[in-house]
C-alpha atoms as a PDB file:
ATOM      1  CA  UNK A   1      29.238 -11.955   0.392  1.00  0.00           C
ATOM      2  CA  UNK A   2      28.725  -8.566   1.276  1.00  0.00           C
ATOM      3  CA  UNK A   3      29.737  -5.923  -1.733  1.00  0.00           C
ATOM      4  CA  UNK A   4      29.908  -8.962  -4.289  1.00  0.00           C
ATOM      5  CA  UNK A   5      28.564  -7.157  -7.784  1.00  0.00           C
ATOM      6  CA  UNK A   6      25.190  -7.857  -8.840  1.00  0.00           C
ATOM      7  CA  UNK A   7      26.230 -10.071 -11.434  1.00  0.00           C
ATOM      8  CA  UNK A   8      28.822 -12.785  -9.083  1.00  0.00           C
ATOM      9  CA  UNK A   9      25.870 -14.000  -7.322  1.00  0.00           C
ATOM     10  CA  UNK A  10      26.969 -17.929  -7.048  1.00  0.00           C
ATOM     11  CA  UNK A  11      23.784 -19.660  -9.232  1.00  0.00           C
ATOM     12  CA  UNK A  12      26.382 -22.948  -8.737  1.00  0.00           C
ATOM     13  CA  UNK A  13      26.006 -22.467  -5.026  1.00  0.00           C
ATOM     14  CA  UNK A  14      22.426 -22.311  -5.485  1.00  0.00           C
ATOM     15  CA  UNK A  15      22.124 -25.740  -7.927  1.00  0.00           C
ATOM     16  CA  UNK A  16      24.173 -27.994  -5.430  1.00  0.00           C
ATOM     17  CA  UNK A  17      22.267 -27.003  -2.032  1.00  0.00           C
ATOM     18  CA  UNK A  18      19.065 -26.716  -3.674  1.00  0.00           C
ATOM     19  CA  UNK A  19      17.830 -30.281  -3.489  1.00  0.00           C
ATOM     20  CA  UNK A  20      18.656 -30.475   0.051  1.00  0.00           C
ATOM     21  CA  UNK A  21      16.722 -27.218   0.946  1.00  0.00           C
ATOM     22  CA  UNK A  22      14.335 -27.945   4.063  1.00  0.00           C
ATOM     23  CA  UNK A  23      11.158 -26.733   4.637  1.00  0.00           C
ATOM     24  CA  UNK A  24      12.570 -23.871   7.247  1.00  0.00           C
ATOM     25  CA  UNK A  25      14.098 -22.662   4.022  1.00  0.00           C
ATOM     26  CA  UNK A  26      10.929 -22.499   1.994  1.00  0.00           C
ATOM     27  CA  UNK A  27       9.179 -21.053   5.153  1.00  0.00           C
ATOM     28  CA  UNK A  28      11.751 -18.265   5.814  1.00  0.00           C
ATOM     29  CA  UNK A  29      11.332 -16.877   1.753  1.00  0.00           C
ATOM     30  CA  UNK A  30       7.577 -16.191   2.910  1.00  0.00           C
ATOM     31  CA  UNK A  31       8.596 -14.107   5.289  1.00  0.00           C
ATOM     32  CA  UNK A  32       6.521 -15.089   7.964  1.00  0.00           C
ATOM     33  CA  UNK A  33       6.826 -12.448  10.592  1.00  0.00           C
ATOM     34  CA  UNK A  34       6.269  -9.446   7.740  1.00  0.00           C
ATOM     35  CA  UNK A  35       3.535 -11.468   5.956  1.00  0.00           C
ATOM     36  CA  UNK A  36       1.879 -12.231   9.620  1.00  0.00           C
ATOM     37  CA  UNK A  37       1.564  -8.396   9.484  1.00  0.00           C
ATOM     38  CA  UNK A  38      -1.011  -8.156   6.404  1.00  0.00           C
ATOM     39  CA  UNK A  39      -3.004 -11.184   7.889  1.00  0.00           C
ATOM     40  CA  UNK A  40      -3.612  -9.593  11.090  1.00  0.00           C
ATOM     41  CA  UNK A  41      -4.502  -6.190   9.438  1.00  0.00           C
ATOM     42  CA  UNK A  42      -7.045  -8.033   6.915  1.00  0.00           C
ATOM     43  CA  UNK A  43      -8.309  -9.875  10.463  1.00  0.00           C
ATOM     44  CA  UNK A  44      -8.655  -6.192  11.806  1.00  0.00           C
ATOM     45  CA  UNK A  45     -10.721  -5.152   8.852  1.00  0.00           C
ATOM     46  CA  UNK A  46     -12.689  -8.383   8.947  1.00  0.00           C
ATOM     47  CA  UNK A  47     -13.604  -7.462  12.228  1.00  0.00           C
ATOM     48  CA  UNK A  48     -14.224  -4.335  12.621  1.00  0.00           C
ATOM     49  CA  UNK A  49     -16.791  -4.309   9.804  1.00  0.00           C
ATOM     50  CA  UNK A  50     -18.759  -6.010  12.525  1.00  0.00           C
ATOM     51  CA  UNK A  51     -21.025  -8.281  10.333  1.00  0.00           C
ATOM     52  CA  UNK A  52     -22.949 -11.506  11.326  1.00  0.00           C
ATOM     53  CA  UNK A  53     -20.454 -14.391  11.974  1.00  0.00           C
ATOM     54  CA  UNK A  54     -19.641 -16.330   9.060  1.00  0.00           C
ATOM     55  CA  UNK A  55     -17.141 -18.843  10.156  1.00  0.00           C
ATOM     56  CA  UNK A  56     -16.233 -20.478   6.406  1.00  0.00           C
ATOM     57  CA  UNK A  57     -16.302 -17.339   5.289  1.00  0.00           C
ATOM     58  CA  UNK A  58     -13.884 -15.819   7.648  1.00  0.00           C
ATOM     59  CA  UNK A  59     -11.274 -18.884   7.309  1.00  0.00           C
ATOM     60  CA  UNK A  60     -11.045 -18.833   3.871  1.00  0.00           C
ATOM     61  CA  UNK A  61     -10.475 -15.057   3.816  1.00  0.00           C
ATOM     62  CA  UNK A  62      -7.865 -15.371   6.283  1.00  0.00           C
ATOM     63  CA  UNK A  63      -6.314 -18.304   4.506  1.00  0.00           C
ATOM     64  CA  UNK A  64      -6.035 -16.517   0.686  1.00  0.00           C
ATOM     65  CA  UNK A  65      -4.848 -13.428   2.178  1.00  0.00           C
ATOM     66  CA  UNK A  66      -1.771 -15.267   3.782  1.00  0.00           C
ATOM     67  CA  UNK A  67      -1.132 -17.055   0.589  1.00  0.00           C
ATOM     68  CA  UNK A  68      -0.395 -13.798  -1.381  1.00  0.00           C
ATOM     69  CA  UNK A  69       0.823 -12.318   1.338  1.00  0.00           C
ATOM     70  CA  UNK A  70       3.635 -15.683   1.575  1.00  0.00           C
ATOM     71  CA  UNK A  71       3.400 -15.276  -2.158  1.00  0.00           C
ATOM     72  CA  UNK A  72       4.703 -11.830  -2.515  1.00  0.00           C
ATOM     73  CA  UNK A  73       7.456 -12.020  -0.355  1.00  0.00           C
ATOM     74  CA  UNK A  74       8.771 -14.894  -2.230  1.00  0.00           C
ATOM     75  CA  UNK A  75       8.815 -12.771  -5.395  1.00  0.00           C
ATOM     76  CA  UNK A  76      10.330 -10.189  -3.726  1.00  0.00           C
ATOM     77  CA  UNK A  77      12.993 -11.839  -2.627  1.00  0.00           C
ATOM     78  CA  UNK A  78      13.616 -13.778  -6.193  1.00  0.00           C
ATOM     79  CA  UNK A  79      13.417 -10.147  -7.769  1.00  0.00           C
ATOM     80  CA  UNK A  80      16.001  -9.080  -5.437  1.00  0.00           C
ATOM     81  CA  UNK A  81      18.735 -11.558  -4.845  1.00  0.00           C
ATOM     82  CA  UNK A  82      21.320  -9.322  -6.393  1.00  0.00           C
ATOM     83  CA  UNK A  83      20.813  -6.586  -3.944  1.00  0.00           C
ATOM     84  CA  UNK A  84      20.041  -9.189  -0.950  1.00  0.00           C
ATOM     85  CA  UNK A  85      23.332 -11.109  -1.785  1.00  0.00           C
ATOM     86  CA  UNK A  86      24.993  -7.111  -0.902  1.00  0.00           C
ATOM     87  CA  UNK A  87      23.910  -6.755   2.624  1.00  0.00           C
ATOM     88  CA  UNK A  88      24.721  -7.403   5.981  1.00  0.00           C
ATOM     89  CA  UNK A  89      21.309  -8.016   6.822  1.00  0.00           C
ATOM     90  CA  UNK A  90      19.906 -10.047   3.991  1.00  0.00           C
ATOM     91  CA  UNK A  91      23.019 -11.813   2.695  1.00  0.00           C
ATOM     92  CA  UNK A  92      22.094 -14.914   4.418  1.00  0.00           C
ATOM     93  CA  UNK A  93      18.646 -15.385   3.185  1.00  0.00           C
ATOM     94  CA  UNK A  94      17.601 -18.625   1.244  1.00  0.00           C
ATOM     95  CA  UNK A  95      18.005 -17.171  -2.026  1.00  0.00           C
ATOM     96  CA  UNK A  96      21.245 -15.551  -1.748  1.00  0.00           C
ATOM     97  CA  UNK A  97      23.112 -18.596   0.354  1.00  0.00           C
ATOM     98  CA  UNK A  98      21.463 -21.003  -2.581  1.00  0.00           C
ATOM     99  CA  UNK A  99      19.727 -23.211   0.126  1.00  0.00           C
ATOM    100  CA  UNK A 100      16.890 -22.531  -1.939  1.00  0.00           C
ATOM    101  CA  UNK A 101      17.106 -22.876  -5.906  1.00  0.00           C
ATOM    102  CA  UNK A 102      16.138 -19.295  -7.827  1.00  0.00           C
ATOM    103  CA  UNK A 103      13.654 -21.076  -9.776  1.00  0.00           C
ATOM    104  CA  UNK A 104      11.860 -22.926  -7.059  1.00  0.00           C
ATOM    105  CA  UNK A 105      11.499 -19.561  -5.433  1.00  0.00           C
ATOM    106  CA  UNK A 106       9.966 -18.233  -8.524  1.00  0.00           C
ATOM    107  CA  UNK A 107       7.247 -21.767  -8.649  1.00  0.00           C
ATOM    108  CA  UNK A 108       6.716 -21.218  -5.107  1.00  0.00           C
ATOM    109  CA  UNK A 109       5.705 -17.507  -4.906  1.00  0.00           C
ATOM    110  CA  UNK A 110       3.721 -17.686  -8.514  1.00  0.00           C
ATOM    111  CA  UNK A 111       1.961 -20.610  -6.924  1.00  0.00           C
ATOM    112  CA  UNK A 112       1.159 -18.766  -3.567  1.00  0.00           C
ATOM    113  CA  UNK A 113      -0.416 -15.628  -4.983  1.00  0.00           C
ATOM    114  CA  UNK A 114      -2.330 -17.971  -7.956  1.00  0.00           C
ATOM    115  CA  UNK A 115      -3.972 -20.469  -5.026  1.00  0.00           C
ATOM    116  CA  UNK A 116      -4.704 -17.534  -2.713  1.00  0.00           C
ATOM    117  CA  UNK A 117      -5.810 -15.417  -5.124  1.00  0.00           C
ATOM    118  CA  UNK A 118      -7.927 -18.431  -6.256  1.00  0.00           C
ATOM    119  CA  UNK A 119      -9.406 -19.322  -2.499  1.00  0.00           C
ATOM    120  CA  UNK A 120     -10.638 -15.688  -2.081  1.00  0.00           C
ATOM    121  CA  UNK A 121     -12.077 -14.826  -5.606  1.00  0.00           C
ATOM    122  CA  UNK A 122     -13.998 -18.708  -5.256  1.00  0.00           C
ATOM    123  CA  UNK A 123     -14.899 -18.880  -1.185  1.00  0.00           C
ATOM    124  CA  UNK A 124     -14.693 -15.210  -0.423  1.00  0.00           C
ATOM    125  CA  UNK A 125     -16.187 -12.663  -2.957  1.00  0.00           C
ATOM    126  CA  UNK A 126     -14.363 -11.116  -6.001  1.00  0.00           C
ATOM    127  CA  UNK A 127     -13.915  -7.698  -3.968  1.00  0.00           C
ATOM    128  CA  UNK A 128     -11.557  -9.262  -1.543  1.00  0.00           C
ATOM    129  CA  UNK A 129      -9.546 -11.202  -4.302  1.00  0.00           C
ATOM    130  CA  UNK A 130      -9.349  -7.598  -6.400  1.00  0.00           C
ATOM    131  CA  UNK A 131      -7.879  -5.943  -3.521  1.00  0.00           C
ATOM    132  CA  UNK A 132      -5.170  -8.470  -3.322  1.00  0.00           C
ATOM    133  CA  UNK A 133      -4.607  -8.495  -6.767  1.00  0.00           C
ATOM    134  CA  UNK A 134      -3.724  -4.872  -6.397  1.00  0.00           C
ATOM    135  CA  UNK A 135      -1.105  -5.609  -3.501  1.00  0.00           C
ATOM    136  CA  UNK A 136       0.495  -8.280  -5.248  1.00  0.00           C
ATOM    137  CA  UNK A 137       0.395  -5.963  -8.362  1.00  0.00           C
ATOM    138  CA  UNK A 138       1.775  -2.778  -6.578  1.00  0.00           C
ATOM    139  CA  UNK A 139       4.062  -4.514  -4.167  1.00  0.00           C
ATOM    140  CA  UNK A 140       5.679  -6.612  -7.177  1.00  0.00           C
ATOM    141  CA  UNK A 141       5.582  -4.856 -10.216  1.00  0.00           C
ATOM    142  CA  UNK A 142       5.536  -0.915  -8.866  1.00  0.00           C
ATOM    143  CA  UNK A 143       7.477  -0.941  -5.417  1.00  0.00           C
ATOM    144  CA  UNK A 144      10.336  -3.444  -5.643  1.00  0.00           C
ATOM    145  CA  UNK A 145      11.472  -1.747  -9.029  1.00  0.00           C
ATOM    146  CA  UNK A 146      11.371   1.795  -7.875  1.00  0.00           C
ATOM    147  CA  UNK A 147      13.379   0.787  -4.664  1.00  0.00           C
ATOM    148  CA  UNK A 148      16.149   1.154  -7.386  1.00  0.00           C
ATOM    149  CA  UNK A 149      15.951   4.693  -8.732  1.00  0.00           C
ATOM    150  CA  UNK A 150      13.078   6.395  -6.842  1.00  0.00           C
ATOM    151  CA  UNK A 151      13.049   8.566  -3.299  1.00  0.00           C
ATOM    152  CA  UNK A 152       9.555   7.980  -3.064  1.00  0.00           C
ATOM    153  CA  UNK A 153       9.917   3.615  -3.282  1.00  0.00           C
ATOM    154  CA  UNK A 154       9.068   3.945   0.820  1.00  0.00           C
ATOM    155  CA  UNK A 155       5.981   5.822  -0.212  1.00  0.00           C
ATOM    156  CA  UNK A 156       5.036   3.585  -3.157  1.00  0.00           C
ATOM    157  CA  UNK A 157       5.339  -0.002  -0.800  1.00  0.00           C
ATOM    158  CA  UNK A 158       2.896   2.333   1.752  1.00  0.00           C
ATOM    159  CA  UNK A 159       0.247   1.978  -0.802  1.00  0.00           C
ATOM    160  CA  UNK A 160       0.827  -1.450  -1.376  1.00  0.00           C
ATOM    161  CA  UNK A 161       1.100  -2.320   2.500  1.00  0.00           C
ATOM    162  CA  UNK A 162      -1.800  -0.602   3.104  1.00  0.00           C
ATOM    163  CA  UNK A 163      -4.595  -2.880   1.290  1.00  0.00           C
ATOM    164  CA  UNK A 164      -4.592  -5.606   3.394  1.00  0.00           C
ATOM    165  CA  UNK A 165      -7.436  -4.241   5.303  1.00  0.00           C
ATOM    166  CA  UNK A 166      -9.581  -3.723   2.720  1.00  0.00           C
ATOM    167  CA  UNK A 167      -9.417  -7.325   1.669  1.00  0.00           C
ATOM    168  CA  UNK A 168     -10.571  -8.063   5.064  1.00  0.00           C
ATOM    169  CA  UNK A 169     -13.487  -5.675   4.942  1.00  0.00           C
ATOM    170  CA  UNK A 170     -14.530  -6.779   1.827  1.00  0.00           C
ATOM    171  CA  UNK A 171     -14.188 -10.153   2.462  1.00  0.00           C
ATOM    172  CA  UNK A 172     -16.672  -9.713   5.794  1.00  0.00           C
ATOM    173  CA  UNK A 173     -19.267  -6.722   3.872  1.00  0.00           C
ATOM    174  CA  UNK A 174     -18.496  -7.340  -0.133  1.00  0.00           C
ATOM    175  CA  UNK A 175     -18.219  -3.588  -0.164  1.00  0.00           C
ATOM    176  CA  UNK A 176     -15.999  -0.865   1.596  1.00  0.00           C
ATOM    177  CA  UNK A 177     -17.717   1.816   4.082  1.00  0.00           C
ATOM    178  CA  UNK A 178     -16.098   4.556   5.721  1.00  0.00           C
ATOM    179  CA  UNK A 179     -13.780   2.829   8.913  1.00  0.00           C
ATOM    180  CA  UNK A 180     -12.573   0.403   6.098  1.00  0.00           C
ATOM    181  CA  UNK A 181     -10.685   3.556   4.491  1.00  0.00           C
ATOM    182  CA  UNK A 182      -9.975   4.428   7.606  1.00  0.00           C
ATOM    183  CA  UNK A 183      -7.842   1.610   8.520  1.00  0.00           C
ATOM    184  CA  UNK A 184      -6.014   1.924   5.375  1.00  0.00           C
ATOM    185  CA  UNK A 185      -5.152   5.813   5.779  1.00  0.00           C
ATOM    186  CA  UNK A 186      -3.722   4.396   9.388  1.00  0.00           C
ATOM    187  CA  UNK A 187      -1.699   1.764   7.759  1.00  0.00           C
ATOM    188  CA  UNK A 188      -0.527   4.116   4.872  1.00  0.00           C
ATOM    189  CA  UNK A 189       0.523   6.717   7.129  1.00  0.00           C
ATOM    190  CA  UNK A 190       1.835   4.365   9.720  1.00  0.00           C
ATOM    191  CA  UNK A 191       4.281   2.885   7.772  1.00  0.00           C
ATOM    192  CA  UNK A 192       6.460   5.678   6.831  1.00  0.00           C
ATOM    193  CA  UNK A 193       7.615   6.615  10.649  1.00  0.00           C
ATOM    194  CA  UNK A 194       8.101   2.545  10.738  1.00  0.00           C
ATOM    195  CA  UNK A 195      10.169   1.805   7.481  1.00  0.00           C
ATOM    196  CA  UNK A 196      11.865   5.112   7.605  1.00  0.00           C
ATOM    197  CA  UNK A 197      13.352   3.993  11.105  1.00  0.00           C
ATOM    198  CA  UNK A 198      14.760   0.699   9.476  1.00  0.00           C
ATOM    199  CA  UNK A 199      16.444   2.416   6.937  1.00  0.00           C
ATOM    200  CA  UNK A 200      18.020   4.989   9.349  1.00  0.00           C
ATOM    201  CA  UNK A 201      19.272   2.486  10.557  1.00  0.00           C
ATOM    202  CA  UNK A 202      20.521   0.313   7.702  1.00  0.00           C
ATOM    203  CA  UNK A 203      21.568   3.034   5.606  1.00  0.00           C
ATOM    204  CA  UNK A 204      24.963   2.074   4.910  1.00  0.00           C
ATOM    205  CA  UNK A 205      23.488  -1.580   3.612  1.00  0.00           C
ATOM    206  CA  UNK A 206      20.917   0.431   1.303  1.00  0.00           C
ATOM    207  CA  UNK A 207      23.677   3.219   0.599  1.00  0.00           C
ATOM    208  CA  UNK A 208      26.185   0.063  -0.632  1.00  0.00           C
ATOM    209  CA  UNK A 209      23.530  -1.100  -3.646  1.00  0.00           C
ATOM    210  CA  UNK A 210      22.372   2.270  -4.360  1.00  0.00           C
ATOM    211  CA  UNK A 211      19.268   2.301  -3.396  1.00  0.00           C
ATOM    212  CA  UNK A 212      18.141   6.094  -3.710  1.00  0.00           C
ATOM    213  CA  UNK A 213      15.760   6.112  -0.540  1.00  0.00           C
ATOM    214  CA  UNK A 214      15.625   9.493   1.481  1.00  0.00           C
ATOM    215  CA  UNK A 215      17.844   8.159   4.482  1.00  0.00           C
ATOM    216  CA  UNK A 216      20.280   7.551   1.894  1.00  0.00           C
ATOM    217  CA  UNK A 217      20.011  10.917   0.860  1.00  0.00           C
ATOM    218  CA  UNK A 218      19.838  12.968   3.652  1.00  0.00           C
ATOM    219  CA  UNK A 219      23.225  12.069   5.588  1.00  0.00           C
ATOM    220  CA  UNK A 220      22.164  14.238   8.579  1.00  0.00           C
ATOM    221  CA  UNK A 221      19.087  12.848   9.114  1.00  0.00           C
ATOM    222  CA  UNK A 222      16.917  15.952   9.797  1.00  0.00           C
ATOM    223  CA  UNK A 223      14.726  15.466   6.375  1.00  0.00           C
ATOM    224  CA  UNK A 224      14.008  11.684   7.457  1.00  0.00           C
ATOM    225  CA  UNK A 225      13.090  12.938  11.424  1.00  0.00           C
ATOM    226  CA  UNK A 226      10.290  15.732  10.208  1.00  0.00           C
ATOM    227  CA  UNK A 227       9.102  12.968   7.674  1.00  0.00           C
ATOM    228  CA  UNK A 228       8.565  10.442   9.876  1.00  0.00           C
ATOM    229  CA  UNK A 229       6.969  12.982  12.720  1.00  0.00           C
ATOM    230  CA  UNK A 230       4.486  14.287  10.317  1.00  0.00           C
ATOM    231  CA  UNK A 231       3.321  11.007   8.948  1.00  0.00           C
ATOM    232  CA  UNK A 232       3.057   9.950  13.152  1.00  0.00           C
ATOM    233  CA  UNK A 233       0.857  12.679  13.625  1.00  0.00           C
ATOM    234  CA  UNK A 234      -1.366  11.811  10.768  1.00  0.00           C
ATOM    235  CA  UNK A 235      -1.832   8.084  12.093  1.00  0.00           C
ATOM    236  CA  UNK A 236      -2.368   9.289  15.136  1.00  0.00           C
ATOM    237  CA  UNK A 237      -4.884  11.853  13.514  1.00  0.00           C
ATOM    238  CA  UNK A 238      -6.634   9.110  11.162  1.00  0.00           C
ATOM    239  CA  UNK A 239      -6.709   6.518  14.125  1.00  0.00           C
ATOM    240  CA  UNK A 240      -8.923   9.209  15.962  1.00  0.00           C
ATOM    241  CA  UNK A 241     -11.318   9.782  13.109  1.00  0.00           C
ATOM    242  CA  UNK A 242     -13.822   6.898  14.025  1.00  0.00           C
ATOM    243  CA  UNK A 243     -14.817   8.678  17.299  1.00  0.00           C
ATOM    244  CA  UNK A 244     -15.583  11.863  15.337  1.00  0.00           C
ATOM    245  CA  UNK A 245     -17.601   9.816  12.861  1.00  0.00           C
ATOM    246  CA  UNK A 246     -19.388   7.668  15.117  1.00  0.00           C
ATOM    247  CA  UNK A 247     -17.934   4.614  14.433  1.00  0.00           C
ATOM    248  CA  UNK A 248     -16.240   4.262  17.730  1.00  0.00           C
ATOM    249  CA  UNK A 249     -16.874   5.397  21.367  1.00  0.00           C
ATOM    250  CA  UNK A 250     -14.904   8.178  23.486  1.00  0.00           C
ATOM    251  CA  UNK A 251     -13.263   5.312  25.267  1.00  0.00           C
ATOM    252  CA  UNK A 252     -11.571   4.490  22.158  1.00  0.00           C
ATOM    253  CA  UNK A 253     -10.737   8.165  21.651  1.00  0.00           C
ATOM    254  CA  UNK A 254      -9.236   8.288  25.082  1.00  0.00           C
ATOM    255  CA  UNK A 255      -6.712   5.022  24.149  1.00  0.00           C
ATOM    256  CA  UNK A 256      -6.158   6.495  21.045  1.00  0.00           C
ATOM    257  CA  UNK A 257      -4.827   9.807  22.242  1.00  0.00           C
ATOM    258  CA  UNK A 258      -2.858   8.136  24.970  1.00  0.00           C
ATOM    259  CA  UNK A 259      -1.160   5.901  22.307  1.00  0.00           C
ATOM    260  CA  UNK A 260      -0.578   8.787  20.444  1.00  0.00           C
ATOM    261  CA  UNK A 261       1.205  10.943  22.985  1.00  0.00           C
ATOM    262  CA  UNK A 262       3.879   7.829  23.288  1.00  0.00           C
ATOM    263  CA  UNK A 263       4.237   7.656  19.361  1.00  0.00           C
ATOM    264  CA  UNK A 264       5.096  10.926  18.821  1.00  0.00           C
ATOM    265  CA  UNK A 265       7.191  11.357  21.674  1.00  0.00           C
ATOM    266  CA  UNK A 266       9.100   8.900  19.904  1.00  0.00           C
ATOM    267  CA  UNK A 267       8.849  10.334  16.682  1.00  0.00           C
ATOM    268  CA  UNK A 268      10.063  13.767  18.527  1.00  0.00           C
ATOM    269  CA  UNK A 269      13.008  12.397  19.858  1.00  0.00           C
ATOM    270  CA  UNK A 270      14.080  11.056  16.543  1.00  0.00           C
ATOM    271  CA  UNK A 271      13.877  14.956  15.618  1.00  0.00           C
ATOM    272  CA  UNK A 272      16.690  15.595  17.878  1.00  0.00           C
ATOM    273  CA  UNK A 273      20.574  15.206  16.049  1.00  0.00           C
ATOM    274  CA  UNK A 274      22.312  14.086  19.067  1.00  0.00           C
ATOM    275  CA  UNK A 275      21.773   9.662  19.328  1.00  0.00           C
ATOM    276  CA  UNK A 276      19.583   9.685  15.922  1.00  0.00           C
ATOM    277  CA  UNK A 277      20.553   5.957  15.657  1.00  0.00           C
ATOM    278  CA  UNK A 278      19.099   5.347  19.237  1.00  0.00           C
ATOM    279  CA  UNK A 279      15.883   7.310  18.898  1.00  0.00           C
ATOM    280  CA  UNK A 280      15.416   5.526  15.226  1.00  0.00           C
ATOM    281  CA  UNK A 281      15.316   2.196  17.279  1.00  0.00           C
ATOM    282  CA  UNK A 282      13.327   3.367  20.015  1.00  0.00           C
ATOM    283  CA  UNK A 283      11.034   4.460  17.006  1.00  0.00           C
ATOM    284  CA  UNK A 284      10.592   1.329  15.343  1.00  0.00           C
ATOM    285  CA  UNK A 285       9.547  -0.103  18.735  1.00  0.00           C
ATOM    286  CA  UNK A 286       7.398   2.287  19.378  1.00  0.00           C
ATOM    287  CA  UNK A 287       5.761   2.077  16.178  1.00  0.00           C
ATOM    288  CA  UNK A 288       5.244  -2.276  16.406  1.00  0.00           C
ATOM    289  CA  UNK A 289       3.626  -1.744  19.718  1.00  0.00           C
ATOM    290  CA  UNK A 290       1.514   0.770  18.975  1.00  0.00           C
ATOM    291  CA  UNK A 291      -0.149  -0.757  15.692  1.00  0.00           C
ATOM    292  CA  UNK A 292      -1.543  -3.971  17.426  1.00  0.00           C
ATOM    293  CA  UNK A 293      -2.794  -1.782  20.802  1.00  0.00           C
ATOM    294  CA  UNK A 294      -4.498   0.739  18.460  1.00  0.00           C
ATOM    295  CA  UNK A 295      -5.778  -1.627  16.549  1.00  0.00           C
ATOM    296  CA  UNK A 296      -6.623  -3.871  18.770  1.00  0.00           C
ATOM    297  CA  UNK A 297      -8.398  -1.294  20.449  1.00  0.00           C
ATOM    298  CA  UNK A 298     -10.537  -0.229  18.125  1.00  0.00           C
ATOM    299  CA  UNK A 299     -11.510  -4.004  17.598  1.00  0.00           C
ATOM    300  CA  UNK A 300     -12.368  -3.980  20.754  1.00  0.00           C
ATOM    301  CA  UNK A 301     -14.406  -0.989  21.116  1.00  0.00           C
ATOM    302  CA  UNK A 302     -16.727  -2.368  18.381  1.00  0.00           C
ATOM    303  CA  UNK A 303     -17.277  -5.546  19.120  1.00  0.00           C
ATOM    304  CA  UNK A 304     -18.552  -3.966  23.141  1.00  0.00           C
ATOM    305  CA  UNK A 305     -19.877  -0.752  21.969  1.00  0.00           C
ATOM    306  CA  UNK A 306     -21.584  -1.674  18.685  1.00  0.00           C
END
């Protein structure tokens, strides 16, 4: 299927198989490792706001912010089953292979984001349910479009993959205080080193639907390597903040800078021309273990030290 034109994508395909569709099929169009990301980050920001134990409360949250999150990438996969159907790496999705029917996709994901959104606005607070209005708005309706004609589309999903803390502080305070921006200046900046490794490495597959992304359009790679470095240091930077605030100890400081030696060692060998592809692996590694340690860390370090 890969290089079939946008408009050969077999709908007939996707009207026989549909009925048969199992639930693996409805489970992989959520997404679930990639929407497990912005439940663990709104459990971060849940729990670092440190407030008195509300155990209702805390489900709930956790239980509307998976919802949109399962939601959205439903939608984004109905909004992009041309493009999907193009590559090697998505071309055997639900959507594109028609196990799944395009307008049971749509159902599904409108339904998703409408119940979660529903759970956290009526258990949660309104806060919470505003901040994941603005993912689903930003990731849906700002991000997957401008992953067609913009160099800044990696930039734009940032913003939108950088909320889900907040719905987990407000959810836990019903406010935002200073560590809650915090986390979402170190998912914002975190990001970029970790999406602009995948599409190093997939840039043929984005190249082939013409999707204008920077590692499409810098074939030697040096503009992508400085990019990602300087967005490593500034996670790396922004993760260190709370210490300098007072909102976490010196022992957190101390992980934080060890962590941060390893990512940008990472990020500096992706500098170098000779085995880009490697070091843009080694990258993307690098960043998935570092986000749960750091995190993790600075969970930690509150719950013992405050």
């Amino acid at each position: 299927m890969r290089g079939r034109d946008a408009n050969q994508v077999p709908i007939h395909i996707m009207t026989t198989l549909a009925p048969r569709a199992r639930l693996a099929d409805y489970l992989e169009l959520t997404k679930p490792r990639l929407s497990l990301l912005s439940v663990l980050t709104a459990l971060v920001g849940y729990l670092a706001a440190r407030v008195p134990w509300d155990g209702p409360r805390f489900a709930f949250a956790m239980l509307g912010t998976s919802l949109c999150a399962a939601g959205v990438a439903t939608l984004n996969q109905w909004l992009e089953l041309d493009t999907d159907a193009q590559m090697r790496r998505t071309e055997e999705r639900p959507l594109p292979t028609g196990k799944v029917a395009t307008g049971s996709a749509f159902v599904l994901g409108w339904g998703l984001c409408a119940v979660g959104l529903a759970v956290l606005f009526r258990q949660v607070n309104g806060l919470s349910s505003l901040f994941a209005l603005l993912t689903i708005i930003s990731y849906l309706a700002i991000y997957t479009p401008a992953k067609r004609f913009s160099r800044w589309s990696t930039e734009i999903g940032a913003v939108a993959g950088a909320f889900p803390p907040l719905i987990g502080w407000a959810a836990a305070e019903g406010r935002i205080s200073e560590l809650g921006w915090i986390l979402f200046a170190v998912l914002l900046f975190w990001q970029i080193p970790h999406f602009m490794a995948i599409a190093w490495t997939y840039r043929q597959d984005y190249a082939g639907v013409n999707f204008p992304m920077l590692p499409v359009r810098d074939a030697g790679g040096g503009k992508v390597a400085r990019w990602s470095f300087l967005n490593t240091v500034l996670v790396v930077v922004c993760a260190a903040v709370p210490s300098f605030r007072g909102l976490a100890s010196g022992w957190y400081l101390g992980l934080t800078v060890l962590l941060g030696f390893w990512f940008m060692a990472r990020a500096v060998a992706f500098l170098r021309p000779v085995d880009r592809d490697v070091s843009a692996r080694r990258l993307f590694f690098a960043s998935i273990g570092w986000l749960p340690l750091q995190l993790g860390g600075l969970v930690a370090d509150r719950c013992i030290f405050f």
